[in-house]
Protein backbone atom coordinates (compact mmCIF):
# COMPACT_ATOMS: atom_id res chain seq x y z
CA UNK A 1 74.87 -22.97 -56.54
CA UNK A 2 74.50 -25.37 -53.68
CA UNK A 3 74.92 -28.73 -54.59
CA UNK A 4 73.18 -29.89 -51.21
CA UNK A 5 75.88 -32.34 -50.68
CA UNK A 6 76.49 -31.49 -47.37
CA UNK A 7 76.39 -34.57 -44.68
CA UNK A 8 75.99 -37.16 -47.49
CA UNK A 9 77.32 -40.00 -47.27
CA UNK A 10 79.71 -41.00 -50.09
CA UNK A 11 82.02 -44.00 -51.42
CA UNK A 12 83.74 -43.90 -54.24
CA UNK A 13 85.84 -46.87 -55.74
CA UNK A 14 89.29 -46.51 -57.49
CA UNK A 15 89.71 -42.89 -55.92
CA UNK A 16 93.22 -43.45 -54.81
CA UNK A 17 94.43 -41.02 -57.81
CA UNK A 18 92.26 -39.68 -61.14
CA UNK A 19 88.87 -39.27 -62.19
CA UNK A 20 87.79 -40.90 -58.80
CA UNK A 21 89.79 -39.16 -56.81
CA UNK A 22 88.93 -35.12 -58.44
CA UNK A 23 85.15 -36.73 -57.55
CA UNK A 24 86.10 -37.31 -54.35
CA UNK A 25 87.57 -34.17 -53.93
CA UNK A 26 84.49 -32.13 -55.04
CA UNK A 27 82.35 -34.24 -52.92
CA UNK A 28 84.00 -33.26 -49.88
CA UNK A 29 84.59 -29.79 -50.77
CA UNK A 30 81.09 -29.43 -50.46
CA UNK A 31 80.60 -31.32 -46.85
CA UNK A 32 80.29 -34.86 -48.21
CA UNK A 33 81.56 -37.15 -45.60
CA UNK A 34 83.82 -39.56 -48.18
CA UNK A 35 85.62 -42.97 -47.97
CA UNK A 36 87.86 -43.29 -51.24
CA UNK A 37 89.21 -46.59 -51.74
CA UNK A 38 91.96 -48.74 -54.02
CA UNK A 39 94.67 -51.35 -54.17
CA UNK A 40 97.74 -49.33 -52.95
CA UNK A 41 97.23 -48.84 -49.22
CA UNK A 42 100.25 -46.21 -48.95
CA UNK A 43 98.53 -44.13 -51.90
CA UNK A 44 95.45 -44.47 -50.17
CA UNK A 45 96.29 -43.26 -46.93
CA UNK A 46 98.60 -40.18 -48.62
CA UNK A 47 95.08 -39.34 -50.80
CA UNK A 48 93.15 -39.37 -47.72
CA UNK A 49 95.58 -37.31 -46.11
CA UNK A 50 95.54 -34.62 -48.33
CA UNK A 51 91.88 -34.77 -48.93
CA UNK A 52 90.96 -34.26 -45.38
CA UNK A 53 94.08 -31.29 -45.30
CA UNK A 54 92.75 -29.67 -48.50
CA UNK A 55 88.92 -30.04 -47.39
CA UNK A 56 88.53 -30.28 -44.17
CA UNK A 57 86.27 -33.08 -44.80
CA UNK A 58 85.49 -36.29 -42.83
CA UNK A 59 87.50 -38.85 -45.35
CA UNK A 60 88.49 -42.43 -44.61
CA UNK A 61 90.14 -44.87 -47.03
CA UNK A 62 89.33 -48.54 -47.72
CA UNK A 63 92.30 -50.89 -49.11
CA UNK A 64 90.52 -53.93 -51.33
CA UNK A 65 90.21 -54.87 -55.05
CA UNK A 66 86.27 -53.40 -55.93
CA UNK A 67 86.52 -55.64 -59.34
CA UNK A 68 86.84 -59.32 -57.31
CA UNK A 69 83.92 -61.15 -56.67
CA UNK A 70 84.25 -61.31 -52.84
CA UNK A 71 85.74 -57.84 -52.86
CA UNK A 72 82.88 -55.55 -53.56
CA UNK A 73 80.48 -56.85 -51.09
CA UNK A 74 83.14 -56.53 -48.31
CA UNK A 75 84.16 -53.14 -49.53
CA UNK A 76 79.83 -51.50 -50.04
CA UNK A 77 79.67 -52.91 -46.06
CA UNK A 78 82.67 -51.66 -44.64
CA UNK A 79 82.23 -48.22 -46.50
CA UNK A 80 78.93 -48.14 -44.88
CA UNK A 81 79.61 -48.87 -41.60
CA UNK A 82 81.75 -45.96 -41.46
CA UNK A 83 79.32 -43.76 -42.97
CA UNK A 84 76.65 -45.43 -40.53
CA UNK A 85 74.61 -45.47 -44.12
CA UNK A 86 75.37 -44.66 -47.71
CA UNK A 87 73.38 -42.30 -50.03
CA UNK A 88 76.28 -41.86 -53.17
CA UNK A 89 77.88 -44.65 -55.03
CA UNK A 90 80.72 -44.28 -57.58
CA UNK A 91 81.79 -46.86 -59.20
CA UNK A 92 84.80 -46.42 -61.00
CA UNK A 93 87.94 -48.92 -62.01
CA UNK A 94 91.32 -48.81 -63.93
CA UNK A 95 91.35 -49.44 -68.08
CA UNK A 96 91.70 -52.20 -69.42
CA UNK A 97 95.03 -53.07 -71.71
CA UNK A 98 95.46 -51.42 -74.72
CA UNK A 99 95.53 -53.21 -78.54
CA UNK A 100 93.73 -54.17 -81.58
CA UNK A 101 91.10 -57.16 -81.29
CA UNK A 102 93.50 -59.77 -82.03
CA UNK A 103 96.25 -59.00 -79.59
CA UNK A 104 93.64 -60.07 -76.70
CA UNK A 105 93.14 -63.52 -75.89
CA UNK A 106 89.71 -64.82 -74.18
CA UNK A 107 91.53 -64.54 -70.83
CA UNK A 108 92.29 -60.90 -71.65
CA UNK A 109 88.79 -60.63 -72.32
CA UNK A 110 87.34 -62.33 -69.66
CA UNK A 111 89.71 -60.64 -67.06
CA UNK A 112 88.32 -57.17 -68.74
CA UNK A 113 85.08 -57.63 -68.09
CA UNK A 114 85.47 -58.49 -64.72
CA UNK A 115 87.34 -55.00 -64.03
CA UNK A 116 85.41 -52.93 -66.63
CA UNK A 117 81.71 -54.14 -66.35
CA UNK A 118 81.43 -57.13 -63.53
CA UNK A 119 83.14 -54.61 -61.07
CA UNK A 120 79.97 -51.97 -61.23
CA UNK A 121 77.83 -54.87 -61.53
CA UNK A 122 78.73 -56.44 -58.11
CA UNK A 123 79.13 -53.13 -56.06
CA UNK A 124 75.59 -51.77 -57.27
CA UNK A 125 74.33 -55.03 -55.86
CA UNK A 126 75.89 -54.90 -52.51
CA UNK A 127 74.76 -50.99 -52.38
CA UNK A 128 71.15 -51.45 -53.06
CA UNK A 129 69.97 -52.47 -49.71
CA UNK A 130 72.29 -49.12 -48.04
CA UNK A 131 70.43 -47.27 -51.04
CA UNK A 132 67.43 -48.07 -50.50
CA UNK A 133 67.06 -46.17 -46.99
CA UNK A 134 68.22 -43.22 -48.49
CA UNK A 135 66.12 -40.24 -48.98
CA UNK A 136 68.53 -39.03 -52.07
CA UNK A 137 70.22 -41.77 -53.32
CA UNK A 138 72.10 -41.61 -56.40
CA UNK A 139 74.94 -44.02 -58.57
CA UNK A 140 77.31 -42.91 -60.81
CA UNK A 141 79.25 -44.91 -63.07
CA UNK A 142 82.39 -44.03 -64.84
CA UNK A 143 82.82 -45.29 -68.33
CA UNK A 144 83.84 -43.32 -71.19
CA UNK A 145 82.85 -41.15 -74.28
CA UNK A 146 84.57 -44.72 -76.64
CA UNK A 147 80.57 -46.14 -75.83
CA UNK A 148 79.86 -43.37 -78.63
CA UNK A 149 82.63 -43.20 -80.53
CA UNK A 150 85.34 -45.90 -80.39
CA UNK A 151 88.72 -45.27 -79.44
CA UNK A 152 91.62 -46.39 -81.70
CA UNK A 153 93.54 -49.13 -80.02
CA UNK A 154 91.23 -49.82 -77.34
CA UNK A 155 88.89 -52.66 -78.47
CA UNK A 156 88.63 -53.97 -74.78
CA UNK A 157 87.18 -50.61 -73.66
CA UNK A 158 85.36 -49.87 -76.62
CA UNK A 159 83.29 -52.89 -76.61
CA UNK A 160 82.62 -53.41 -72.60
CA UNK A 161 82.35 -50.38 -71.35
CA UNK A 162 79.23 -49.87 -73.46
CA UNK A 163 77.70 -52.87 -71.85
CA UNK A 164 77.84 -50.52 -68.03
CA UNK A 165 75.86 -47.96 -70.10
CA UNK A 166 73.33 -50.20 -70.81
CA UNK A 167 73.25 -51.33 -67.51
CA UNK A 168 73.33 -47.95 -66.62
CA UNK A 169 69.90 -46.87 -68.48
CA UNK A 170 68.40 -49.89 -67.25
CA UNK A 171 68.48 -49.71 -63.72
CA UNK A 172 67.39 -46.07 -63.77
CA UNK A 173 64.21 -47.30 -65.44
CA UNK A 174 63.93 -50.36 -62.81
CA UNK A 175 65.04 -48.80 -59.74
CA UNK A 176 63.25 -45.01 -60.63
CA UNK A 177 60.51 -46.15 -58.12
CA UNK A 178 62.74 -47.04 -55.66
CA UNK A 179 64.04 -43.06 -55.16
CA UNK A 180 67.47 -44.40 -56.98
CA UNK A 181 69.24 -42.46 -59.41
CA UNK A 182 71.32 -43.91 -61.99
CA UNK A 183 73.54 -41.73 -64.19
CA UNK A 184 76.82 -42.41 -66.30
CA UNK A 185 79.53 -40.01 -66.89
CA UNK A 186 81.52 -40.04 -70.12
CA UNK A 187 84.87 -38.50 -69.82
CA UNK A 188 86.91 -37.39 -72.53
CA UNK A 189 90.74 -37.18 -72.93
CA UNK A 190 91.75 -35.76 -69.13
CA UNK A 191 95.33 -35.47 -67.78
CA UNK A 192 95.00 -38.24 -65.41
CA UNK A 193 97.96 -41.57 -65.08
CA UNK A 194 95.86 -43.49 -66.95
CA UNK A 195 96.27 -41.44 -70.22
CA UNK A 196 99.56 -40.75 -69.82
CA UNK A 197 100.19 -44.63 -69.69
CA UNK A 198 97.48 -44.42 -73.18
CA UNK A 199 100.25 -41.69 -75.09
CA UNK A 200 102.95 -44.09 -73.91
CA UNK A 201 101.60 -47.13 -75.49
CA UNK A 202 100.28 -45.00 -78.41
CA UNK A 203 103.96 -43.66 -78.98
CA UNK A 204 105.47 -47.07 -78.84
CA UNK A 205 103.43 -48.29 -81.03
CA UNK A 206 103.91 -45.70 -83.74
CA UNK A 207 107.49 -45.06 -83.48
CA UNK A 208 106.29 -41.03 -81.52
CA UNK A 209 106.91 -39.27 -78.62
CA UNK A 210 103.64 -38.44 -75.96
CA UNK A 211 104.10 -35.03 -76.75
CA UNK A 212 103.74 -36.17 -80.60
CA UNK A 213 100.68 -38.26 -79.59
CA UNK A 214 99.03 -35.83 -77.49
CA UNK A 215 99.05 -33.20 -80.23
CA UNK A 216 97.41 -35.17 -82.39
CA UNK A 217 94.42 -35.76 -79.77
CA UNK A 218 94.12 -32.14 -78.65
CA UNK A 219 93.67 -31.82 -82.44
CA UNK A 220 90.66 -33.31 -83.00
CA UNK A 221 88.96 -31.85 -80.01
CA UNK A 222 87.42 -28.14 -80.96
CA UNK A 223 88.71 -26.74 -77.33
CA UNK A 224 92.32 -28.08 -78.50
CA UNK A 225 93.25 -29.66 -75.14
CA UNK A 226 92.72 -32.21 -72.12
CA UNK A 227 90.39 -31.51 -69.64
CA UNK A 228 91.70 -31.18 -66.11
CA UNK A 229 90.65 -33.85 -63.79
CA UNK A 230 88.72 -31.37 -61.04
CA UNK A 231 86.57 -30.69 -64.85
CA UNK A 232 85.60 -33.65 -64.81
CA UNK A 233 84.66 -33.87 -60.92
CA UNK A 234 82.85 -30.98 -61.01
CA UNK A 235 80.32 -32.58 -63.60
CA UNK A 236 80.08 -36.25 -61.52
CA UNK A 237 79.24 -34.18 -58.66
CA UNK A 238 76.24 -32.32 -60.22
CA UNK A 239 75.07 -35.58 -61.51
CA UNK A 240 75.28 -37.23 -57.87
CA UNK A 241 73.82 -34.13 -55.83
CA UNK A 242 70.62 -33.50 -55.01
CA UNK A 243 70.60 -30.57 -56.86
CA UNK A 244 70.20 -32.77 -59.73
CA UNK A 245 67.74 -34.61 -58.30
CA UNK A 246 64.86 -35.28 -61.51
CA UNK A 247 68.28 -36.51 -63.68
CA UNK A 248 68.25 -39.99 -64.05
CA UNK A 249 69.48 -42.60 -66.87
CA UNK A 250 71.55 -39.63 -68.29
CA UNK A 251 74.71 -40.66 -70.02
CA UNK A 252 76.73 -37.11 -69.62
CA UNK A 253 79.54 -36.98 -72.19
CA UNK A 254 82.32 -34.57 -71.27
CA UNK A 255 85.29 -34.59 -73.73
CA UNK A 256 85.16 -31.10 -74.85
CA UNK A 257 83.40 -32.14 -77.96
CA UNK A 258 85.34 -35.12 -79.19
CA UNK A 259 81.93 -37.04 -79.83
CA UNK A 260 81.04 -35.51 -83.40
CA UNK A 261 77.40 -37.43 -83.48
CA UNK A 262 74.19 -35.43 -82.02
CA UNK A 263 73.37 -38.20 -79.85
């Protein structure tokens, strides 16, 4: 199927490595013209580099910290001047630290919700006024299937990452009219560094090994393993294509059927 990606103009944030960056790779795979961005400017520019050599794609990189106040305004207007434009927005960050609710203090918390909510909050701001002269715009935000059912160990994700689904939702309703599309992916347990730094805390904590730790995930979910990162791409780039183009306010869970509820 034809995604009718091609020539769209796409930035992605935290796409350095991970779920951003298998999004990234998808979108140019199918003649998105991409900037990918993050903190490490040597990751970035080796990403790029393999993007554009495994794509062909137009890709360019932008080094800055998308969860900063002054940072995602600065990053939304650089992205599109190299895109002359912007019609696809993902907004996607790093975790925030693992542990129980009283291991956090209020700065852990507040720094959390800078990274984990204010992040998508401030980029979908500086974007609007790009997305608004777009004939198929569309936002994606990355959270995570803990919005419907909490995670072990990970009270700070648990707890704000449901607030970007709201968020999420809302916007779809308020900016519908607008020709905006706002959609939320929910990823399950994916091989990514991010979860491997998870089974490492997880195995610390318990006394384990990862390999220990990672049975006991892939045991709960019915197809008995981690999704692959491109699995996950492949779904964010349906939701952000045209040829998705009456889905809005959808909040896609893909975990391979980790949520047990029926909503």
């Amino acid at each position: 199927m034809d995604l009718l990606l091609k020539g769209k103009k796409a930035f992605l944030t935290g796409s350095s490595r991970g779920l951003g960056f298998a999004t990234a790779k998808i979108l140019a795979d199918e003649g998105s013209r991409v900037v990918i961005n993050g903190r490490d400017e040597q990751r970035l520019k080796d990403s790029a580099k393999f993007l554009q050599s495994e794509t062909g794609g137009e890709i360019y990189y932008l080094v800055g910290d998308a969860a900063s106040a002054d940072g995602a305004q600065v990053l939304i207007n650089k992205a599109a001047e190299k895109l002359d434009g912007l019609d696809l927005l993902v907004t996607n960050t790093g975790g925030p630290p693992s542990g129980k609710f009283e291991a956090h203090t209020e700065e852990v918390w507040q720094n959390a919700t800078n990274l984990v909510f204010l992040s998508h909050v401030r980029l979908i701001r500086a974007a609007l006024p790009y997305l608004k002269k777009s004939s198929s715009a569309s936002v994606l935000t990355i959270t995570s299937y803990s919005v419907k059912q909490p995670i072990p160990n990970l009270i700070l994700s648990n707890s704000i990452r449901a607030a970007t689904v709201g968020l999420t939702k809302s916007l779809a309703l308020e900016l519908g009219p607008d020709g905006i599309r706002f959609n939320s992916i929910l990823p399950g347990w994916t091989k990514t560094e991010r979860v491997q730094e998870l089974l490492e805390f997880r195995a610390e904590q318990a006394g384990s090994t990862v390999e220990k730790e990672m049975g006991k995930i892939t045991a709960e979910c019915p197809l008995g393993r981690m999704a692959s990162p491109d699995e996950i791409g492949r779904a964010a780039a349906f939701l952000l294509s045209p040829a998705s183009s009456y889905t809005t306010g959808v909040m896609l869970t893909v975990d391979g059927g980790m949520v047990k509820g029926t909503m």
